[in-house]
PDB file of N, CA and C in Angstrom:
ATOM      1  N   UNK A   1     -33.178  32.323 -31.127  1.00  0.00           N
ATOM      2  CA  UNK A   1     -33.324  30.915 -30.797  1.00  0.00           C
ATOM      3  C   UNK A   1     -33.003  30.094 -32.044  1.00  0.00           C
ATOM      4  N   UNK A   2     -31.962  28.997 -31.506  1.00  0.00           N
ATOM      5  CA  UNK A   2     -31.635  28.585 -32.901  1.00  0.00           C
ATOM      6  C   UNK A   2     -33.067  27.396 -32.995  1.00  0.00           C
ATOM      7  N   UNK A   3     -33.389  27.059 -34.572  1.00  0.00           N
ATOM      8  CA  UNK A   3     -34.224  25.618 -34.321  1.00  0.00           C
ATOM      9  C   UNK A   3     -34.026  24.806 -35.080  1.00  0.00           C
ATOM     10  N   UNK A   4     -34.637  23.776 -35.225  1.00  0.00           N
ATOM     11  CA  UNK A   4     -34.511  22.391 -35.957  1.00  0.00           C
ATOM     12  C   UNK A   4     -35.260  22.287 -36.561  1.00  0.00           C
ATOM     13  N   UNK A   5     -35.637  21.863 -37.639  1.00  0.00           N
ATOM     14  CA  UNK A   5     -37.144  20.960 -38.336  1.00  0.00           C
ATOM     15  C   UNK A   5     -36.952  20.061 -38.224  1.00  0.00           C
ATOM     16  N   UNK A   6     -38.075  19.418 -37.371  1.00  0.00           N
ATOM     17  CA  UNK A   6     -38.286  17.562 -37.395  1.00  0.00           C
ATOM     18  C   UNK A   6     -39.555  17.170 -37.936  1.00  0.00           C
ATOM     19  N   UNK A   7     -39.486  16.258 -38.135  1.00  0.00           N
ATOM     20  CA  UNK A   7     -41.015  15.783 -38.684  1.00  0.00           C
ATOM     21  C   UNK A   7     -41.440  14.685 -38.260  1.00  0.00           C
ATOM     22  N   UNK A   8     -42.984  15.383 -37.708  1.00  0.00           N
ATOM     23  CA  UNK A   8     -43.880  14.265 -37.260  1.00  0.00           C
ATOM     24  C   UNK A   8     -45.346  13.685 -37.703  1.00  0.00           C
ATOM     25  N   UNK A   9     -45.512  12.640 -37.013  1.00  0.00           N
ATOM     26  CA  UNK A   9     -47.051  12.373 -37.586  1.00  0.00           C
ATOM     27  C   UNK A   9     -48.299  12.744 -36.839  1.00  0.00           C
ATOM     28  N   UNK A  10     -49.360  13.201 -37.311  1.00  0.00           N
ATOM     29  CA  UNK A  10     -50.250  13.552 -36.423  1.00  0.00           C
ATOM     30  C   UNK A  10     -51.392  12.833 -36.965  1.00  0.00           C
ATOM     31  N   UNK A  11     -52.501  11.987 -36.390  1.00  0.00           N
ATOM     32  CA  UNK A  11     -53.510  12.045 -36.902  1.00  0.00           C
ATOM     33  C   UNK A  11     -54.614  13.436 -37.473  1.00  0.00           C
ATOM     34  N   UNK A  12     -55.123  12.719 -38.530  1.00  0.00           N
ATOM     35  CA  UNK A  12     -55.988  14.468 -39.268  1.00  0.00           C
ATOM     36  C   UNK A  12     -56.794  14.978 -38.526  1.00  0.00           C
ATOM     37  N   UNK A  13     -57.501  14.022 -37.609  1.00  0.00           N
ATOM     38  CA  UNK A  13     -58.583  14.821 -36.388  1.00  0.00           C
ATOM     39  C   UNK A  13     -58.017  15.791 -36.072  1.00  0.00           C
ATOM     40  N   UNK A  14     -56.784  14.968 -34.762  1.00  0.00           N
ATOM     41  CA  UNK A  14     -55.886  16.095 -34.326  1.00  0.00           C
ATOM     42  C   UNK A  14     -55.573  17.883 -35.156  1.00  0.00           C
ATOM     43  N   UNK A  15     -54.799  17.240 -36.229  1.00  0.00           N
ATOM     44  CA  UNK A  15     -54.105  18.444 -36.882  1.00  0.00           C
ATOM     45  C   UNK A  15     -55.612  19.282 -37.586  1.00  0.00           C
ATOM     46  N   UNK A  16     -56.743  18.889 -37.726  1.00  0.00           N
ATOM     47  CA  UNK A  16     -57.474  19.519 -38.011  1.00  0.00           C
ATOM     48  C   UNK A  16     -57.724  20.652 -36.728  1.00  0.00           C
ATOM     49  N   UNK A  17     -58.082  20.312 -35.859  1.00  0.00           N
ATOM     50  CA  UNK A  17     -58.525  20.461 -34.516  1.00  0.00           C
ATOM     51  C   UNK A  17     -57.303  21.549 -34.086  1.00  0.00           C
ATOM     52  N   UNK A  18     -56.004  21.109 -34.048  1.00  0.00           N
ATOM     53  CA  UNK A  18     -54.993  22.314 -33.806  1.00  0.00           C
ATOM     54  C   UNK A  18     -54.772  23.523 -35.103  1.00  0.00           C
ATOM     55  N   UNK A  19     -55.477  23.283 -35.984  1.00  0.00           N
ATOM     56  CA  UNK A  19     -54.991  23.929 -37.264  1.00  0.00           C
ATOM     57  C   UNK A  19     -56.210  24.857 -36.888  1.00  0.00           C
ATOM     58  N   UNK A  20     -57.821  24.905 -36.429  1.00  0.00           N
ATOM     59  CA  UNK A  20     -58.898  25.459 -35.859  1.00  0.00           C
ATOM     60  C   UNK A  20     -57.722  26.348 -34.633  1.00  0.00           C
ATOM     61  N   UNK A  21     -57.128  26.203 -33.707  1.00  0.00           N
ATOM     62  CA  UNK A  21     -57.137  27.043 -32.459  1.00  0.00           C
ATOM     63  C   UNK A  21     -56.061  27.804 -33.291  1.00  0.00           C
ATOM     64  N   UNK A  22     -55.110  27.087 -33.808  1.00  0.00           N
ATOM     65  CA  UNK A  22     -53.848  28.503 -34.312  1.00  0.00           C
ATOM     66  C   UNK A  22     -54.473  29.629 -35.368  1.00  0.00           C
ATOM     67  N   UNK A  23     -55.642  28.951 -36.188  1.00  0.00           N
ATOM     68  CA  UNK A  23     -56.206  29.944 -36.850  1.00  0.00           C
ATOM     69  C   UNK A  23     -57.094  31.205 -35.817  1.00  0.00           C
ATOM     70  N   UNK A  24     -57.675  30.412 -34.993  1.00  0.00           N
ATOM     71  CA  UNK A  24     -58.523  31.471 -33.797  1.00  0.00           C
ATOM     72  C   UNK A  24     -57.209  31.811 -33.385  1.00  0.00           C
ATOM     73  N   UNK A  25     -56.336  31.913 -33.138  1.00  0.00           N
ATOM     74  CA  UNK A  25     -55.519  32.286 -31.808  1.00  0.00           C
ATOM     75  C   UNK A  25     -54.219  32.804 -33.223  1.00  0.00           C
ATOM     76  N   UNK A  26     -54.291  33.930 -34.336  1.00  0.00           N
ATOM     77  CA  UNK A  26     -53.695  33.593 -35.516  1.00  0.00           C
ATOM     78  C   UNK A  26     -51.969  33.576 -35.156  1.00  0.00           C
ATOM     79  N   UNK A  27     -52.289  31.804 -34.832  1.00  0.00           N
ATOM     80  CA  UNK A  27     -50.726  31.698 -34.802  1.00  0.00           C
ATOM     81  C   UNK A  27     -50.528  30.309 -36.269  1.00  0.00           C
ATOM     82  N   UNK A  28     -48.977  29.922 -36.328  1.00  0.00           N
ATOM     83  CA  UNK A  28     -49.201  29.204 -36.945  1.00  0.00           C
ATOM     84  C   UNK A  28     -48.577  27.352 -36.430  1.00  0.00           C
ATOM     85  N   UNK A  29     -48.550  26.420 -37.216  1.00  0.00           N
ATOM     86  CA  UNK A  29     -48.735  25.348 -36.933  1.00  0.00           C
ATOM     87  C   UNK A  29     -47.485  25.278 -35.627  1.00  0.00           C
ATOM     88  N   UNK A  30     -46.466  26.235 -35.807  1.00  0.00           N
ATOM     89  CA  UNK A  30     -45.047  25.474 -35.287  1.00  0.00           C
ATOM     90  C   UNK A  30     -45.232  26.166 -34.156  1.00  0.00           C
ATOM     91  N   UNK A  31     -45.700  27.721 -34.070  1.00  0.00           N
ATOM     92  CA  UNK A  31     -45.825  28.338 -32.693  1.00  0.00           C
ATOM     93  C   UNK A  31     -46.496  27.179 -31.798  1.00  0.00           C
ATOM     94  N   UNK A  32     -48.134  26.959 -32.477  1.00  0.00           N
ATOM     95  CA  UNK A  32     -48.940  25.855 -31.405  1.00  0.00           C
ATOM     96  C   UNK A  32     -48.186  25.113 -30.862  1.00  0.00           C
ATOM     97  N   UNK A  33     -47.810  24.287 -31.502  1.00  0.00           N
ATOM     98  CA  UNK A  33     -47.032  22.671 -31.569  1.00  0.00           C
ATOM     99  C   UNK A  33     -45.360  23.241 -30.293  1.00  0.00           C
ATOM    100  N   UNK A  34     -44.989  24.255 -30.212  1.00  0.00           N
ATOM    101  CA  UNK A  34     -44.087  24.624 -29.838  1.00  0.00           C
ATOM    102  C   UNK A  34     -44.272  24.867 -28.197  1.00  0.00           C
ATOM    103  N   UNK A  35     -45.489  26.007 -28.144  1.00  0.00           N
ATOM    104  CA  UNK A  35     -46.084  26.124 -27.615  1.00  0.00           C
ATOM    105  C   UNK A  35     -46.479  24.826 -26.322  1.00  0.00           C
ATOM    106  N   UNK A  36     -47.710  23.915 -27.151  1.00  0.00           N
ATOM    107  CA  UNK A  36     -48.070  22.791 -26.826  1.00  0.00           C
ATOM    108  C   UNK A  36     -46.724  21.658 -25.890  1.00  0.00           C
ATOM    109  N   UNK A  37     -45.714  21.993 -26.703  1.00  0.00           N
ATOM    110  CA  UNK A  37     -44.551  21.022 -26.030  1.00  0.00           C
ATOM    111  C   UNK A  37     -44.306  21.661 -24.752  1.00  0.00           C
ATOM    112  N   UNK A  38     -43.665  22.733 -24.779  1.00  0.00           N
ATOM    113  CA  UNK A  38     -43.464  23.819 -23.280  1.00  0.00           C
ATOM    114  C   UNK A  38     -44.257  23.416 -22.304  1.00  0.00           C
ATOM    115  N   UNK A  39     -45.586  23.316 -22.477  1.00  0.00           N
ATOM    116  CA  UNK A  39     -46.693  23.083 -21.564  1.00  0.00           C
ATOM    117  C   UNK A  39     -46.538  21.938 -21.002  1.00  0.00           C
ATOM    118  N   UNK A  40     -46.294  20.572 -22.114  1.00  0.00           N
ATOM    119  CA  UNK A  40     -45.974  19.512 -21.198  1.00  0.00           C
ATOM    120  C   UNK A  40     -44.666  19.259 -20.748  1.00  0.00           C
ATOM    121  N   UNK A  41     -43.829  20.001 -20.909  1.00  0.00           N
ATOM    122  CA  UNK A  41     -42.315  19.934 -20.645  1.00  0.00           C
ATOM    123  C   UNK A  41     -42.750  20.576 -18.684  1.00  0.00           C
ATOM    124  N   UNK A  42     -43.440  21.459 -18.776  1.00  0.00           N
ATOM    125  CA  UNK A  42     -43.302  22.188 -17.436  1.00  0.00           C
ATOM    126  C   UNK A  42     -44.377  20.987 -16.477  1.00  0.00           C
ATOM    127  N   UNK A  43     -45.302  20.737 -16.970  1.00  0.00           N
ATOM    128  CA  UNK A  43     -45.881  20.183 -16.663  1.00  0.00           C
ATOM    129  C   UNK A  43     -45.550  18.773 -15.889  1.00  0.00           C
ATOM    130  N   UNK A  44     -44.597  17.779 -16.986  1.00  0.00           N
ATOM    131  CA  UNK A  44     -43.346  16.802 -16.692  1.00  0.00           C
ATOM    132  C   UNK A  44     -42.837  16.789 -15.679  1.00  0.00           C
ATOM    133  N   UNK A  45     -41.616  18.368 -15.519  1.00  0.00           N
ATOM    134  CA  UNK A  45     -41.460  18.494 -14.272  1.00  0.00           C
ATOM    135  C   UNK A  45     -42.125  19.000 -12.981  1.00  0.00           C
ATOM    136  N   UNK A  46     -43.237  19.663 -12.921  1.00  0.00           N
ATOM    137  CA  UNK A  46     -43.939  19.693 -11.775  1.00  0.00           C
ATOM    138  C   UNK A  46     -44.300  18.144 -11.284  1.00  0.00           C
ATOM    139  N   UNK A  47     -45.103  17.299 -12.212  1.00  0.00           N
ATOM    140  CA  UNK A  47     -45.066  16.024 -11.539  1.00  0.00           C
ATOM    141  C   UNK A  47     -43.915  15.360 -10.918  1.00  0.00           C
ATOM    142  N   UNK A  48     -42.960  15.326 -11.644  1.00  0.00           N
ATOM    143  CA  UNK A  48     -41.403  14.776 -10.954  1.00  0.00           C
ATOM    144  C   UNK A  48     -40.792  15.994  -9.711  1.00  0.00           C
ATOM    145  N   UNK A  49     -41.214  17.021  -9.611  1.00  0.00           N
ATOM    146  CA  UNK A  49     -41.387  17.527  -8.100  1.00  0.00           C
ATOM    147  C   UNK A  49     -41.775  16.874  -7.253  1.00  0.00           C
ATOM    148  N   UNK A  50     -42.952  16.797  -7.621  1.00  0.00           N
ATOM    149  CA  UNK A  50     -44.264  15.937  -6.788  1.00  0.00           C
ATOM    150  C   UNK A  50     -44.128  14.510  -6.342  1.00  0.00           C
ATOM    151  N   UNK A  51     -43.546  14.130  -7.327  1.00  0.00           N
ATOM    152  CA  UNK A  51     -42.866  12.586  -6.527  1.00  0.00           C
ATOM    153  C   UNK A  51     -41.780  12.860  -6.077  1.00  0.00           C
ATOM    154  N   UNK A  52     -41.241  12.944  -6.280  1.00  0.00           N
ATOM    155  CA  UNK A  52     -39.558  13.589  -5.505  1.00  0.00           C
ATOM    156  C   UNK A  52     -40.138  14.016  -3.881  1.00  0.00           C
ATOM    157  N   UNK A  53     -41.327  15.007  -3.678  1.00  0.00           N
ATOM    158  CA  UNK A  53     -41.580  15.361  -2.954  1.00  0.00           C
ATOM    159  C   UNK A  53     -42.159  14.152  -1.924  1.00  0.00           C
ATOM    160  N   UNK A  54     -43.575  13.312  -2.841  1.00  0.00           N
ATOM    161  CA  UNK A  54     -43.584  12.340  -2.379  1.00  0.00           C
ATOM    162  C   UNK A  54     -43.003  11.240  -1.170  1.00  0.00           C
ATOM    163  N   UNK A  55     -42.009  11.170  -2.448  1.00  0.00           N
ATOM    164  CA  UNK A  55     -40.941   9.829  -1.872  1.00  0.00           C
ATOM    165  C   UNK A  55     -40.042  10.321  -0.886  1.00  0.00           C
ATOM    166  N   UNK A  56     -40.015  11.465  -0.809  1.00  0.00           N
ATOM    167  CA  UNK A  56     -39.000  11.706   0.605  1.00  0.00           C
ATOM    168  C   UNK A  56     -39.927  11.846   1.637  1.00  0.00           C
ATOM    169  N   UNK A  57     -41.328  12.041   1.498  1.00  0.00           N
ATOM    170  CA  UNK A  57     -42.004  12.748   2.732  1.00  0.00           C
ATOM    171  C   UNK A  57     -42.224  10.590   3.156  1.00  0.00           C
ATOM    172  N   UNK A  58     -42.904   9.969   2.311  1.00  0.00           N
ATOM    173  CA  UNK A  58     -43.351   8.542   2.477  1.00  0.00           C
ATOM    174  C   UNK A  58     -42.352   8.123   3.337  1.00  0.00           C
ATOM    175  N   UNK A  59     -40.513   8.244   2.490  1.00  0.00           N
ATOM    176  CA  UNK A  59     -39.520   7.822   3.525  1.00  0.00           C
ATOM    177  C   UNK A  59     -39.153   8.137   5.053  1.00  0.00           C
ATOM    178  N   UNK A  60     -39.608   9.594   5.301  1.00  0.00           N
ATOM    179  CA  UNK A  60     -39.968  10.050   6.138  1.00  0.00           C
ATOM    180  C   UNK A  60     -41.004   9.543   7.189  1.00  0.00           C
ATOM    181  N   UNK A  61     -41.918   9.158   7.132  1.00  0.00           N
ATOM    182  CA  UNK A  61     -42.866   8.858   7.408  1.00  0.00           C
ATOM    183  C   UNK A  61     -42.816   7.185   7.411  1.00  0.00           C
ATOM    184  N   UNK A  62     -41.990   6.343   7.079  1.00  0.00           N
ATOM    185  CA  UNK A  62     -41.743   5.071   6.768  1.00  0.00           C
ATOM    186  C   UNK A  62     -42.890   4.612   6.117  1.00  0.00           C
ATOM    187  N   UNK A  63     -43.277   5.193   5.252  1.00  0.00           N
ATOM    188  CA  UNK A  63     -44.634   4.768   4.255  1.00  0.00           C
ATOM    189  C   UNK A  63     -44.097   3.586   3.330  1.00  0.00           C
ATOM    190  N   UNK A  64     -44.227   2.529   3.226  1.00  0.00           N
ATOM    191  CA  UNK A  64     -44.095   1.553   2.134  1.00  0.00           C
ATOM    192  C   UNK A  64     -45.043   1.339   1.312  1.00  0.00           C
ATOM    193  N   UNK A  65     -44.611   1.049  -0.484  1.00  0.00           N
ATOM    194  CA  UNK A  65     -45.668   1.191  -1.643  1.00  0.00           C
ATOM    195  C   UNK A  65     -46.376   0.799  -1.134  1.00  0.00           C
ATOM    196  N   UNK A  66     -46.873  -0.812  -0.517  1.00  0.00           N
ATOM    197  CA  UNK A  66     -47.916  -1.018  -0.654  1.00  0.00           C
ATOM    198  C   UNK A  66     -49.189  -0.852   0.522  1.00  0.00           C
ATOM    199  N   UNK A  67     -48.205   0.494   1.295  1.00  0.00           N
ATOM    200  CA  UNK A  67     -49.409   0.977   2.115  1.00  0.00           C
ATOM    201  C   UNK A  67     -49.783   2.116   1.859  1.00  0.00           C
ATOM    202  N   UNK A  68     -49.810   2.301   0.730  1.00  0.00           N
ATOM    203  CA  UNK A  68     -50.524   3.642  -0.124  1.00  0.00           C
ATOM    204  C   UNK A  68     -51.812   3.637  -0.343  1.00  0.00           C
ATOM    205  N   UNK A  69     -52.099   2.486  -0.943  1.00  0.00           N
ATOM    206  CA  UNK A  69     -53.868   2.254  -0.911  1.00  0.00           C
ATOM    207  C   UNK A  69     -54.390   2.187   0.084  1.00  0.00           C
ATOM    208  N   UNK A  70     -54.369   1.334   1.102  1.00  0.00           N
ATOM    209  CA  UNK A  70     -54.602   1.925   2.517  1.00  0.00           C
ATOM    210  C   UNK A  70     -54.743   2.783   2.780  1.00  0.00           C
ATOM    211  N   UNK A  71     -53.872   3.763   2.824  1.00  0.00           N
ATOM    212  CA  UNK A  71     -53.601   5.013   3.587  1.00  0.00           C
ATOM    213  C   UNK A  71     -54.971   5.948   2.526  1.00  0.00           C
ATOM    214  N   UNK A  72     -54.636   5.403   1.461  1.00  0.00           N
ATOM    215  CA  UNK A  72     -55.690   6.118   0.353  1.00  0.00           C
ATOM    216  C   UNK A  72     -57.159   6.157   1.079  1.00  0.00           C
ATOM    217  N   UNK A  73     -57.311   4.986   0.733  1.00  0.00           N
ATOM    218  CA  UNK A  73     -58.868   3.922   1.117  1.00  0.00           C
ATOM    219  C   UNK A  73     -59.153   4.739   2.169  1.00  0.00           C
ATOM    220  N   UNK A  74     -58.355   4.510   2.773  1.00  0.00           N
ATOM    221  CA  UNK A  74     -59.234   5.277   5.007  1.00  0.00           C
ATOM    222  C   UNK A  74     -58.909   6.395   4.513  1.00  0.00           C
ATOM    223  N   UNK A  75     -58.060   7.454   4.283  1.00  0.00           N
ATOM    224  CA  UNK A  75     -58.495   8.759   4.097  1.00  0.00           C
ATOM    225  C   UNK A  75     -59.545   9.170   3.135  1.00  0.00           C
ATOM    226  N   UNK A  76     -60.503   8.450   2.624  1.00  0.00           N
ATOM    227  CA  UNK A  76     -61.688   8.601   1.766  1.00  0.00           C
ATOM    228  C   UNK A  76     -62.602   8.338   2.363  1.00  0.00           C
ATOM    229  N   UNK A  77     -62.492   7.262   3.049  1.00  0.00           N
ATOM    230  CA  UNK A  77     -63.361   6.659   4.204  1.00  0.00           C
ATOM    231  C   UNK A  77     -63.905   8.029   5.158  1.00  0.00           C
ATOM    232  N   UNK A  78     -62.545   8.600   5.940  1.00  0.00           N
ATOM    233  CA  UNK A  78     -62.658   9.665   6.684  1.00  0.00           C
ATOM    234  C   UNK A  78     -63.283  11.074   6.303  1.00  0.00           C
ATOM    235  N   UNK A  79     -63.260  11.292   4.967  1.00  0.00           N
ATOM    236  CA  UNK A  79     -63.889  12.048   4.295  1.00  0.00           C
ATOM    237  C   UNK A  79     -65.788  12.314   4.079  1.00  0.00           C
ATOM    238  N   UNK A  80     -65.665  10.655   3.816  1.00  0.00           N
ATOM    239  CA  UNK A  80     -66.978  10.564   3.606  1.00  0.00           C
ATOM    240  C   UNK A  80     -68.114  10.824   4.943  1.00  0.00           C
ATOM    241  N   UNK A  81     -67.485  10.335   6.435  1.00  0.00           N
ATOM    242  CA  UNK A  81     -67.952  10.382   7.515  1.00  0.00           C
ATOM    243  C   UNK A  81     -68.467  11.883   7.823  1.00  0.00           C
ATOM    244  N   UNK A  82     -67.114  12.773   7.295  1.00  0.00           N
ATOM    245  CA  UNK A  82     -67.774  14.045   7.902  1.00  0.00           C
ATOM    246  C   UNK A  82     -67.919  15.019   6.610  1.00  0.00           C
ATOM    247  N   UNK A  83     -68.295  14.816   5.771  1.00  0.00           N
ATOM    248  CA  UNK A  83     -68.924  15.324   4.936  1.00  0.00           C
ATOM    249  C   UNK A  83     -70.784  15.646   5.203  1.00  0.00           C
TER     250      UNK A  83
END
């Protein structure tokens, strides 16, 4: 794998706090941080599934934005009844 060095800023909490798990976990700063990105990279796209998925089922369904809360609201409503 080819890589890059970039440089960033972290607050010291933070980098204290990740510098604690790579030492438990004995990796080092760039694995975590590397690591850490992957996670929200996959993560990124599962949500943009999820709307993708969304917005075709809503179009489907002729759902318009602003009958989302609605649709929200009473299906909580309905919840609560038979709970």
């Amino acid at each position: 794998m080819e890589t890059t060095i970039i440089n960033i800023s972290i607050g010291k909490k933070l980098l204290k706090e990740a510098d604690a798990i790579a030492k438990r976990e004995s990796r080092n700063r760039s694995e975590l941080f590397r690591e850490a990105l992957r996670g929200y990279l996959i993560r990124q796209n599962e949500l943009g599934v999820m709307f993708s998925y969304g917005k075709s089922q809503a179009k489907k369904l002729k759902i318009k934005q602003n009958d989302v809360n609605r649709l929200i609201k009473e299906t909580r409503d309905e919840n609560k009844g038979g709970a």
